[in-house]
Protein backbone atom coordinates (compact mmCIF):
# COMPACT_ATOMS: atom_id res chain seq x y z
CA UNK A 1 0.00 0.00 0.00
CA UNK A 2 1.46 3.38 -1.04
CA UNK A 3 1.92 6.43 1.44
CA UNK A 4 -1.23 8.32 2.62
CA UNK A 5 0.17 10.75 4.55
CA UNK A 6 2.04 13.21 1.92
CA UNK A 7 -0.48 16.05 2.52
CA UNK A 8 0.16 16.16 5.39
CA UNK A 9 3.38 18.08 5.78
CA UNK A 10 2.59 19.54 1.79
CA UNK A 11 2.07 23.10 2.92
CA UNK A 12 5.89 23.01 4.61
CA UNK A 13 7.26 22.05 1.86
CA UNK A 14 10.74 24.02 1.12
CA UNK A 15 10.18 26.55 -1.80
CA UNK A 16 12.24 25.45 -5.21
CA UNK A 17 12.15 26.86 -8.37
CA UNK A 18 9.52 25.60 -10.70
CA UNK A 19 11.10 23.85 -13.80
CA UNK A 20 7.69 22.73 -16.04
CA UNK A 21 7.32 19.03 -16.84
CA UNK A 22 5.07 20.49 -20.04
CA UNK A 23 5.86 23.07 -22.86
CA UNK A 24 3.29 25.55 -23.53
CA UNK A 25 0.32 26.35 -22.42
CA UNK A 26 -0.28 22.90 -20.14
CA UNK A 27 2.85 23.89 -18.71
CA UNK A 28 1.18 26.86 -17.75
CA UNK A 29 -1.91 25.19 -16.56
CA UNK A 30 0.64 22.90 -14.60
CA UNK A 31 2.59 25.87 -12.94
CA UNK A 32 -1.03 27.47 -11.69
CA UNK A 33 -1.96 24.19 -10.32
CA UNK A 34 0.91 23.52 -8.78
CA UNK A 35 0.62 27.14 -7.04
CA UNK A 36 -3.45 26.88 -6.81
CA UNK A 37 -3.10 22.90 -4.87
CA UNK A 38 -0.10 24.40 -2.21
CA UNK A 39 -2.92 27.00 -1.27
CA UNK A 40 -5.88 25.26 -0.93
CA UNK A 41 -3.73 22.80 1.10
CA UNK A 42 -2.73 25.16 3.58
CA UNK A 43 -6.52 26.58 3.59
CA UNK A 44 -7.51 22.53 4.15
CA UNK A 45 -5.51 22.49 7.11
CA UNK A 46 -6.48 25.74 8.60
CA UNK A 47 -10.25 24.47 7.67
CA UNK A 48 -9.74 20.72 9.64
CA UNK A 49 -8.23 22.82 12.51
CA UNK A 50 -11.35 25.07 12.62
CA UNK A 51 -13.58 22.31 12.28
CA UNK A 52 -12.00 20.80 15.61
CA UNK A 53 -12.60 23.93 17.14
CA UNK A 54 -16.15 24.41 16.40
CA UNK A 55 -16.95 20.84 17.81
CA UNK A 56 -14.55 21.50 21.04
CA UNK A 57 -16.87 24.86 21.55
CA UNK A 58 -19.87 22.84 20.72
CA UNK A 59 -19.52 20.19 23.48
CA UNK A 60 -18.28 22.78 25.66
CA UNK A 61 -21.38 25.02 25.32
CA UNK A 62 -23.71 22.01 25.28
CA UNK A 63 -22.25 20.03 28.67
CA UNK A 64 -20.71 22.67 30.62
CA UNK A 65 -22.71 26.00 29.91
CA UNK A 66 -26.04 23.88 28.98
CA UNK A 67 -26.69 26.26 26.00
CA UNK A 68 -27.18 23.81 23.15
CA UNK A 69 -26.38 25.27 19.82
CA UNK A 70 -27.57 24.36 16.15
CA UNK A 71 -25.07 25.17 13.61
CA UNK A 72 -21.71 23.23 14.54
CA UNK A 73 -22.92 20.16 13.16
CA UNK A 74 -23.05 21.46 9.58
CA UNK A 75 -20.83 24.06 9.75
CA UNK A 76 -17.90 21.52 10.81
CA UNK A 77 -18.90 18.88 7.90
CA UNK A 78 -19.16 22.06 5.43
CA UNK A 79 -15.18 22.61 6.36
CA UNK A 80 -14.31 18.83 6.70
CA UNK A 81 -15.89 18.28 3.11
CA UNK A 82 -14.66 21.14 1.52
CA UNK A 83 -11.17 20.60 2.89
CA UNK A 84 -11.24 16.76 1.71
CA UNK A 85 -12.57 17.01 -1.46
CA UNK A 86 -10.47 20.37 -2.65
CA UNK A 87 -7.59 18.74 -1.35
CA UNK A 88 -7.42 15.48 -3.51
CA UNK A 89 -6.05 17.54 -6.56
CA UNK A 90 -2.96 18.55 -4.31
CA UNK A 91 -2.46 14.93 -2.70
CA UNK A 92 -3.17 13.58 -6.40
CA UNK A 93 -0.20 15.94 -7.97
CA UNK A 94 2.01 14.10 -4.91
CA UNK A 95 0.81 10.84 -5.47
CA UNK A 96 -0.20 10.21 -2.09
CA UNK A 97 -3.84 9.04 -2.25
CA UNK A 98 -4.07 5.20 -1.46
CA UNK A 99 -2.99 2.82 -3.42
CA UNK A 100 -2.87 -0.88 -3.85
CA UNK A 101 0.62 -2.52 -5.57
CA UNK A 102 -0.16 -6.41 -5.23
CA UNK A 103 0.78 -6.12 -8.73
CA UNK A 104 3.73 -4.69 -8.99
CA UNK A 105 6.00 -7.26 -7.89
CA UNK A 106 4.05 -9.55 -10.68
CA UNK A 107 4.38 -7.52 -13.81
CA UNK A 108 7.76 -6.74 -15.63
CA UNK A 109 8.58 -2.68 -15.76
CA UNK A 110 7.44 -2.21 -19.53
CA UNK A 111 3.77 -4.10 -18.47
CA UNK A 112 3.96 -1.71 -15.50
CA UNK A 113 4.09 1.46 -17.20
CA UNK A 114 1.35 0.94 -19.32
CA UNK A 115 -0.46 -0.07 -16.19
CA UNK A 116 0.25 2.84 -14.46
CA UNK A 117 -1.20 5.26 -17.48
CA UNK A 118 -3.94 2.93 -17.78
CA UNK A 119 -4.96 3.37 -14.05
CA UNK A 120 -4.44 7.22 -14.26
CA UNK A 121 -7.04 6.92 -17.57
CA UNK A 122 -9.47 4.52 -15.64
CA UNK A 123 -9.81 7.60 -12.25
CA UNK A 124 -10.31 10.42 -14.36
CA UNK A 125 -13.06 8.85 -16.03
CA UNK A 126 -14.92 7.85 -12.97
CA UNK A 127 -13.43 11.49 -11.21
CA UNK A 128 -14.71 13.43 -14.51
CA UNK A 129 -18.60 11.31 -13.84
CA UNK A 130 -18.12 12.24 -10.13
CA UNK A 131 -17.07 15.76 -10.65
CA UNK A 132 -20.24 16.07 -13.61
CA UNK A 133 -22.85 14.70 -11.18
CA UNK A 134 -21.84 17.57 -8.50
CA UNK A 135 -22.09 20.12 -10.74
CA UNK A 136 -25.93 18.65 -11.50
CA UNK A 137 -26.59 18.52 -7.77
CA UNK A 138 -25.40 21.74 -7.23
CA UNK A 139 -27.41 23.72 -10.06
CA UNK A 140 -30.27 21.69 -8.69
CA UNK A 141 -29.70 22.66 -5.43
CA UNK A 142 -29.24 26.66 -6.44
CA UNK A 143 -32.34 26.60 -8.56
CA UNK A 144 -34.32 24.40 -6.61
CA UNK A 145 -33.41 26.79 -3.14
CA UNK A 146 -32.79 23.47 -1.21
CA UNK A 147 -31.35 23.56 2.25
CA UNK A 148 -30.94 21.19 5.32
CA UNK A 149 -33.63 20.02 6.98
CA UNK A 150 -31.63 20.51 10.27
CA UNK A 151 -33.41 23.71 12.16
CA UNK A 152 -30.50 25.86 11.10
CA UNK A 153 -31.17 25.14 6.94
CA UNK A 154 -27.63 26.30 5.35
CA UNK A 155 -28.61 26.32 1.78
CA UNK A 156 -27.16 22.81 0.60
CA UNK A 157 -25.71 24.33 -2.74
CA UNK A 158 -22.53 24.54 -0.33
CA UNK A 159 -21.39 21.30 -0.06
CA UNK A 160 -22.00 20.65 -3.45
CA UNK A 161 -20.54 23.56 -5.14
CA UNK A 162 -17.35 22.09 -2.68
CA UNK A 163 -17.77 18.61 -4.01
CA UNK A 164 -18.04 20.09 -7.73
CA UNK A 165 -14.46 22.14 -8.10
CA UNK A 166 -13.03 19.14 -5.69
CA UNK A 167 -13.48 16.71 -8.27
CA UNK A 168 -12.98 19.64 -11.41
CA UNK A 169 -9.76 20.19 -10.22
CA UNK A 170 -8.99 16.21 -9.52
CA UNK A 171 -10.20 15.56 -12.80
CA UNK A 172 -7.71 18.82 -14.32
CA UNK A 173 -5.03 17.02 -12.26
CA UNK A 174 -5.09 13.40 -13.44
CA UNK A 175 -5.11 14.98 -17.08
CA UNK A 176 -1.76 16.88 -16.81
CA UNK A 177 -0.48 14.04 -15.09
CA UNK A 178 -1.87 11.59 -17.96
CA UNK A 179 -0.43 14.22 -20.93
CA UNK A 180 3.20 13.78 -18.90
CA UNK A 181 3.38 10.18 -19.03
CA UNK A 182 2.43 9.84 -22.42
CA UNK A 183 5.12 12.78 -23.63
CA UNK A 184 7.55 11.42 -21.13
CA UNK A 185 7.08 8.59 -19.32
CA UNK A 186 5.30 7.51 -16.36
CA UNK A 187 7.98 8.33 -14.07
CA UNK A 188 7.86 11.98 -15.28
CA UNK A 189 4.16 11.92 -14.32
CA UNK A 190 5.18 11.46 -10.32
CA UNK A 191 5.56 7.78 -10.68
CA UNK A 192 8.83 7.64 -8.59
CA UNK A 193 9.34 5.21 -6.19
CA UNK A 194 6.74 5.21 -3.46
CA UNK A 195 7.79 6.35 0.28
CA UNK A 196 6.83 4.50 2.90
CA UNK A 197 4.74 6.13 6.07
CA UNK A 198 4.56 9.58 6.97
CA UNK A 199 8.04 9.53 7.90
CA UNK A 200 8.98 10.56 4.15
CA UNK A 201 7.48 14.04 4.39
CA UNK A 202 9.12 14.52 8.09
CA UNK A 203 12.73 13.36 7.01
CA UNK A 204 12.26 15.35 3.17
CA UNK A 205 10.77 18.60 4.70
CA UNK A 206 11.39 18.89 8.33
CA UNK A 207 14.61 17.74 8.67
CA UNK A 208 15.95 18.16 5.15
CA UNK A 209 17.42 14.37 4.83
CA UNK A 210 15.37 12.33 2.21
CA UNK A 211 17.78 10.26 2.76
CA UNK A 212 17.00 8.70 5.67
CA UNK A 213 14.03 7.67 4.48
CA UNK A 214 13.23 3.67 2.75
CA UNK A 215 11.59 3.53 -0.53
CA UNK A 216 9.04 1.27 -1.65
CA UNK A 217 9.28 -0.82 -5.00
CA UNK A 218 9.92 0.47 -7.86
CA UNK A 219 6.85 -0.15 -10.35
CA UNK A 220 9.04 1.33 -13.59
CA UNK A 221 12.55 -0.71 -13.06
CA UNK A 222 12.72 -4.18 -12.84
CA UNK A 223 12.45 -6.00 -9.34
CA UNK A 224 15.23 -8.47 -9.80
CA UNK A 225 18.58 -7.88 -7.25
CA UNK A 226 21.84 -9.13 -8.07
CA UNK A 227 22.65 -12.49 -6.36
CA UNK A 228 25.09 -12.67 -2.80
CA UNK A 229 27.80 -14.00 -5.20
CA UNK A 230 27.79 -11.48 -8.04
CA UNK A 231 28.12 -8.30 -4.83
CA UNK A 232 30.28 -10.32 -2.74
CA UNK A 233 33.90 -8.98 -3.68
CA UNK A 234 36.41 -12.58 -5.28
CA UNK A 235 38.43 -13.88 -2.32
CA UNK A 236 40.99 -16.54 -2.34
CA UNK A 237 42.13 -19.22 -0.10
CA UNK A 238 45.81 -20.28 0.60
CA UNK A 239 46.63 -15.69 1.06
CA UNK A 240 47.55 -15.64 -2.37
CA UNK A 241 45.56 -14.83 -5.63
């Protein structure tokens, strides 16, 4: 299973100059990503921290003061969804979203690669469906007037206009990534080899050795390691060759 912790150290990430993986104008599109996915991951976090906050005042209101309130509920799933879904672009351009590799081991590198654009192909077009039926609900949702049926009523073209540019992005994100691999390769598309834990973004960005962290197997290079006997340095018996 690959790492599903990179976002969570993205927004401390040291700055380094942008060199474009894409001439023209996707390279452009891939620079304002880039830019657009480190600030709506720092926003995400800010937005999870305030959502712990509005439940810690909720329960503190309700229990200690014995003022019930109405609005936390909601308000702390508005932030929780809109942090998760416009998030995945960012954790997407990182690979970090969760990931299955029973099969790497089992296919050689060339099988893999095609995999691997094949798989990328496969999410945007169930992302792109997603991303379409959001925009439906929310145009529904604005026309319509709906809201909750909770006694506050937020007007439920919220969470759905968060849902909607979630998955837009996502879907704007697994198409730059597809247009690399198939210009350059797979591995130019972020398919490098997978880290393993959170400990990758701690070693890489807090303490500035990426070194000291293990990598996982290599999907685009072949899995086969050179024998004790072919590493092991020729030695003779009797002290003379």
């Amino acid at each position: 299973m690959s790492h599903a912790f990179d976002a969570a150290s993205a927004a401390s990430e040291p700055h380094r100059a942008e060199a474009s993986r894409i001439p023209g104008l996707l390279g452009v599109i891939d620079r304002t990503t880039r830019r657009l996915n480190h600030l709506i991951l720092v926003l995400g976090g800010i937005a999870l921290v305030a959502a712990c906050l509005v439940l810690s005042y909720s329960v503190l209101i309700r229990y200690v003061l014995h003022e019930p309130t109405e609005w936390q509920d909601e308000t702390a799933v508005f932030l929780i969804v809109g942090a998760t879904f416009l998030s995945a672009a960012g954790v997407q351009a990182k690979r970090g979203h969760v990931a299955i590799e029973a099969l790497t081991g089992l296919l050689s590198p060339a099988v893999n690669r095609m995999r691997l654009v094949l798989v990328d192909i496969v999410s945007l077009a169930f992302v792109a469906f997603f991303a379409w039926k959001s925009w439906s609900l929310f145009h529904e949702a604005w026309e319509d007037g709906q809201i909750s049926q909770s006694t506050w009523g937020p007007p439920l073209w919220i969470p759905y206009l968060l849902m909607a540019a979630g998955m837009s992005l996502l879907s704007l994100q697994f198409i730059l990534q597809i247009a690399e691999a198939v210009l350059y390769g797979p591995r130019s598309a972020g398919w490098a080899k997978p880290k393993i834990g959170i400990g990758a973004d701690v070693n890489r960005d807090m303490r500035d050795r990426p070194d000291l962290t293990p990598d996982g197997p290599d999907p685009l290079e072949s899995t086969m390691k050179p024998t004790e006997a072919q590493v092991r340095p020729a030695t003779t018996t009797g002290g003379k060759a």
